[in-house]
Protein backbone atom coordinates (compact mmCIF):
# COMPACT_ATOMS: atom_id res chain seq x y z
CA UNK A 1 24.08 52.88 -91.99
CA UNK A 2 21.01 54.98 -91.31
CA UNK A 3 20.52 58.03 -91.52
CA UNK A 4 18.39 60.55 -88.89
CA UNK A 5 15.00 61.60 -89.82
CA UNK A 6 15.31 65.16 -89.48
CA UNK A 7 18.24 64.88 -91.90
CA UNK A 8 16.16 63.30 -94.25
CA UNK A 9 13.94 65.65 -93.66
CA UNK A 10 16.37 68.45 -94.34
CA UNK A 11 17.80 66.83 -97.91
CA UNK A 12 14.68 66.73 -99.05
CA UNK A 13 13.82 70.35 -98.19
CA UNK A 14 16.54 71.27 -99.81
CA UNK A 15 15.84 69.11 -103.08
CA UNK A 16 12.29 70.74 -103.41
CA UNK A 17 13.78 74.12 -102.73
CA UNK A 18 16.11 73.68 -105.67
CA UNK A 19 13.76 72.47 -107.86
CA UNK A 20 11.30 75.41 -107.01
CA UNK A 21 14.46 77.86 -107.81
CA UNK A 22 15.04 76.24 -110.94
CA UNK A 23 11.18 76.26 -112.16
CA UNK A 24 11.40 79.80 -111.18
CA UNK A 25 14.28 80.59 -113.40
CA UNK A 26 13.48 78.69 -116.51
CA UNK A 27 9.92 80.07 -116.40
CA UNK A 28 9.06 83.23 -118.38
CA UNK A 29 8.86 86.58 -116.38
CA UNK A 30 5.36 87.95 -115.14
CA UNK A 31 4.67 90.99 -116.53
CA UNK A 32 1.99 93.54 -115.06
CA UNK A 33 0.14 95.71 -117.50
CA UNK A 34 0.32 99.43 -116.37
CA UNK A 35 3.89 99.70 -115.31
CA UNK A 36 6.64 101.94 -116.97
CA UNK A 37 10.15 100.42 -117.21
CA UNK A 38 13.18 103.19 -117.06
CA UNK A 39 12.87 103.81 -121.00
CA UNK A 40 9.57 104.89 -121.65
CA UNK A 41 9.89 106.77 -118.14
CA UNK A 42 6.87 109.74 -117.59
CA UNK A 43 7.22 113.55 -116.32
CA UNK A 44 4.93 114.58 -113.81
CA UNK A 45 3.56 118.00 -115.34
CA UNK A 46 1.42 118.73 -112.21
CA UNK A 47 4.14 118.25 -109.56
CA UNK A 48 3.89 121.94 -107.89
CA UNK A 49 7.31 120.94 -106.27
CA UNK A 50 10.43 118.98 -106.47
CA UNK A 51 10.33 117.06 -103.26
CA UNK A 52 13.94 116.16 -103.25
CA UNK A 53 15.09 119.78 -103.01
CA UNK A 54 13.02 119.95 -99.53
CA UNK A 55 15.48 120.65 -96.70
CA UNK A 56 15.68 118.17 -93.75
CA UNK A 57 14.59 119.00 -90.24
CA UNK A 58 17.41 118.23 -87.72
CA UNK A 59 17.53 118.51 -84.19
CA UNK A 60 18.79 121.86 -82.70
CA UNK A 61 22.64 122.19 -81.87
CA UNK A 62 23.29 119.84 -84.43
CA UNK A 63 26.42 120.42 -86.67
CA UNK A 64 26.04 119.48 -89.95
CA UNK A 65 29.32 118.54 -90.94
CA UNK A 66 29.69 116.38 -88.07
CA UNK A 67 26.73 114.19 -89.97
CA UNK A 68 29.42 113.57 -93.09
């Protein structure tokens, strides 16, 4: 019993595909020189403002508590 070619071709897809998810779990993590992870987290001194206490700009005649 034979099988079709695109399901061959498909099975093997899928082999190399778990095989390249497995190489890229077993490998050791990249790491990029420069970043800060959560812990050693820096302040911005010379932010002038907090931009999450900006208001947002809606639409006139819209009700606010019809957003929530």
């Amino acid at each position: 019993m034979a099988i079709a070619k695109p399901i061959r071709f498909m099975a093997g897809a899928t082999m190399l595909l778990f095989v390249f998810l497995l190489y890229n779990m077993m490998r050791e993590p990249a790491s990029i020189d420069g970043l800060v992870g959560p812990n050693e987290a820096q302040r911005k001194d010379d932010m002038l403002r907090d931009p999450n206490l900006d208001g947002i700009a809606l639409p006139s005649g819209t009700d606010m508590n019809a957003l929530f």
